[in-house]
Protein backbone atom coordinates (compact mmCIF):
# COMPACT_ATOMS: atom_id res chain seq x y z
CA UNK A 1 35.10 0.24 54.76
CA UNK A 2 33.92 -2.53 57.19
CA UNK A 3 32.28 -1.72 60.59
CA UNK A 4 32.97 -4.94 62.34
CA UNK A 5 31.17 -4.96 66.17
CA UNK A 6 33.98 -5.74 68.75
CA UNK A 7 32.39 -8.73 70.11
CA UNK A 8 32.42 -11.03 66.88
CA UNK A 9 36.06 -12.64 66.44
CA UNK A 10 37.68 -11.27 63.54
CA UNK A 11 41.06 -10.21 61.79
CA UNK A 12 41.56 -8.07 58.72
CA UNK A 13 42.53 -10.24 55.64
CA UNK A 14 44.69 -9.29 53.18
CA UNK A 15 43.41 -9.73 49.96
CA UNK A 16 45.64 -10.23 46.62
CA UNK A 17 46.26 -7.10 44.17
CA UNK A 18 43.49 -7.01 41.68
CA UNK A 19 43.17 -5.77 38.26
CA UNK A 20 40.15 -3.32 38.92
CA UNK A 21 38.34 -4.29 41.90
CA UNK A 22 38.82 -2.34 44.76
CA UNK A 23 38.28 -4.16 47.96
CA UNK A 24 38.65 -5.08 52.07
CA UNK A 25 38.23 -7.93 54.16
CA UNK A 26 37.68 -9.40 57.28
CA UNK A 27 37.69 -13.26 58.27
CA UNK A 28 35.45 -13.72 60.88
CA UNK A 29 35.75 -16.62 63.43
CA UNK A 30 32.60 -18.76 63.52
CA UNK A 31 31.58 -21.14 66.88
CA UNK A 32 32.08 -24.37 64.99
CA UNK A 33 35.43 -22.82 64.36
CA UNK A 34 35.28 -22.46 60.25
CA UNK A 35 35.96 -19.05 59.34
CA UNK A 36 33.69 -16.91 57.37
CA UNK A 37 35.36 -14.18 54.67
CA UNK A 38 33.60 -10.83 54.36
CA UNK A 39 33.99 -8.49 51.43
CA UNK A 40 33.15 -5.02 51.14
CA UNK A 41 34.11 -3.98 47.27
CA UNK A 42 33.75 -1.97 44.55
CA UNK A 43 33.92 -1.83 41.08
CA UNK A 44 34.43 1.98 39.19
CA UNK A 45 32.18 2.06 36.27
CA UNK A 46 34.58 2.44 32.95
CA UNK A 47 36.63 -1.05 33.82
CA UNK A 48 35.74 -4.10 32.97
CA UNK A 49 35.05 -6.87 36.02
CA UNK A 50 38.04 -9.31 35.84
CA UNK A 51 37.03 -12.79 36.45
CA UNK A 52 40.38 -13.38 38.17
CA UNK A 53 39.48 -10.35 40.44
CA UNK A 54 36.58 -12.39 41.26
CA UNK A 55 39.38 -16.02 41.62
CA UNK A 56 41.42 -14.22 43.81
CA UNK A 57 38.51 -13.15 46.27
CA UNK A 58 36.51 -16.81 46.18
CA UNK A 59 39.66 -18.69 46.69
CA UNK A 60 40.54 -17.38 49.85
CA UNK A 61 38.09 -19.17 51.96
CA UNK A 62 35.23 -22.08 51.37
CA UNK A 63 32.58 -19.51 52.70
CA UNK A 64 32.62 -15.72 51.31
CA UNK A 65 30.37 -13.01 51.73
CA UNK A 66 30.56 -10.34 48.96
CA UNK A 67 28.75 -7.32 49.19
CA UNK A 68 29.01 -4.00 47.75
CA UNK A 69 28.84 -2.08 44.24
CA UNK A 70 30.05 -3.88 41.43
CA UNK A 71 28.52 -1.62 38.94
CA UNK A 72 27.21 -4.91 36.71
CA UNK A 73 24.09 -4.66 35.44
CA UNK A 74 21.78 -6.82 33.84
CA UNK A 75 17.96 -8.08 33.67
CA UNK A 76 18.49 -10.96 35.56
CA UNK A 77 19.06 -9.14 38.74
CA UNK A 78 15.97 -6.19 38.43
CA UNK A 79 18.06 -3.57 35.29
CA UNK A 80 16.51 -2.36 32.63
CA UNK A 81 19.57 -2.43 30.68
CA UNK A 82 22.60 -5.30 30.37
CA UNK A 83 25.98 -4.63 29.99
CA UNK A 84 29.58 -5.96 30.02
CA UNK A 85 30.28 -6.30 33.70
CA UNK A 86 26.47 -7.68 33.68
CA UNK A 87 27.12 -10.52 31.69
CA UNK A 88 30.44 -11.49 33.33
CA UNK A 89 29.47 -11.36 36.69
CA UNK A 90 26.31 -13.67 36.10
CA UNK A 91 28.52 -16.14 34.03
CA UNK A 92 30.85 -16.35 37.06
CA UNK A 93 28.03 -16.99 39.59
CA UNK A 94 26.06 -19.24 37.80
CA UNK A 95 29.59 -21.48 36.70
CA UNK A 96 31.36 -21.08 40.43
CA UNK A 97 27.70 -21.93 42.17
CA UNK A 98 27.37 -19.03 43.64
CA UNK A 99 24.55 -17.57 44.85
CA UNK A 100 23.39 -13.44 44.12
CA UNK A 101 21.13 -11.96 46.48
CA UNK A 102 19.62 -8.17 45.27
CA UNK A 103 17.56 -5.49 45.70
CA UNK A 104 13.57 -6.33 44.01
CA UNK A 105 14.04 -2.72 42.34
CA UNK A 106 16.60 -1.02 40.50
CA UNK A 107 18.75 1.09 42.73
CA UNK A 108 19.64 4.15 40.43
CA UNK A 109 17.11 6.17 38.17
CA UNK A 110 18.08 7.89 35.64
């Protein structure tokens, strides 16, 4: 879900069927009239992060915002452990120049 406050100019953007990645967006209308693609998402734990789930959202739009729980963990971003999706999803932002912004300290405990 997206809470979107009335005032900002925005539609709801369809986004592509995607392998595992479950997903909504909105394109918001910036001043200097570019348009700015939010993403709310998801990833379930037991599938694998497709790298063309990841194509079909950064396409869209030359700026993209996308925030939510990917379930991919790995050292670089504050885990104590690595794993699969960990690995992909750092691969894809470090070779598509994106950047990762995250929490200092893990967010689940054991």
């Amino acid at each position: 879900m997206l809470l979107v406050r009335c005032n900002l100019r925005h539609d709801a953007f369809r986004l592509p069927k995607m392998t595992g990645l479950e997903a909504t967006a909105v394109s918001l209308q910036l001043r200097n009239l570019n348009q700015l693609l939010f993403v709310s998402a998801y990833q379930p734990p037991p599938v694998s992060i497709a790298q063309s789930d990841l194509d079909a959202i950064f396409s869209q739009h030359n700026a993209v915002i996308l925030a939510g729980d990917l379930n991919s963990k790995h050292m670089a971003w504050s885990n104590i452990s690595v794993k699969k999706n960990g690995i992909t999803l750092l691969f894809y932002c470090l070779n598509n120049s994106i950047t990762m912004t995250y929490p200092d300290q893990p967010t689940h405990f054991p």
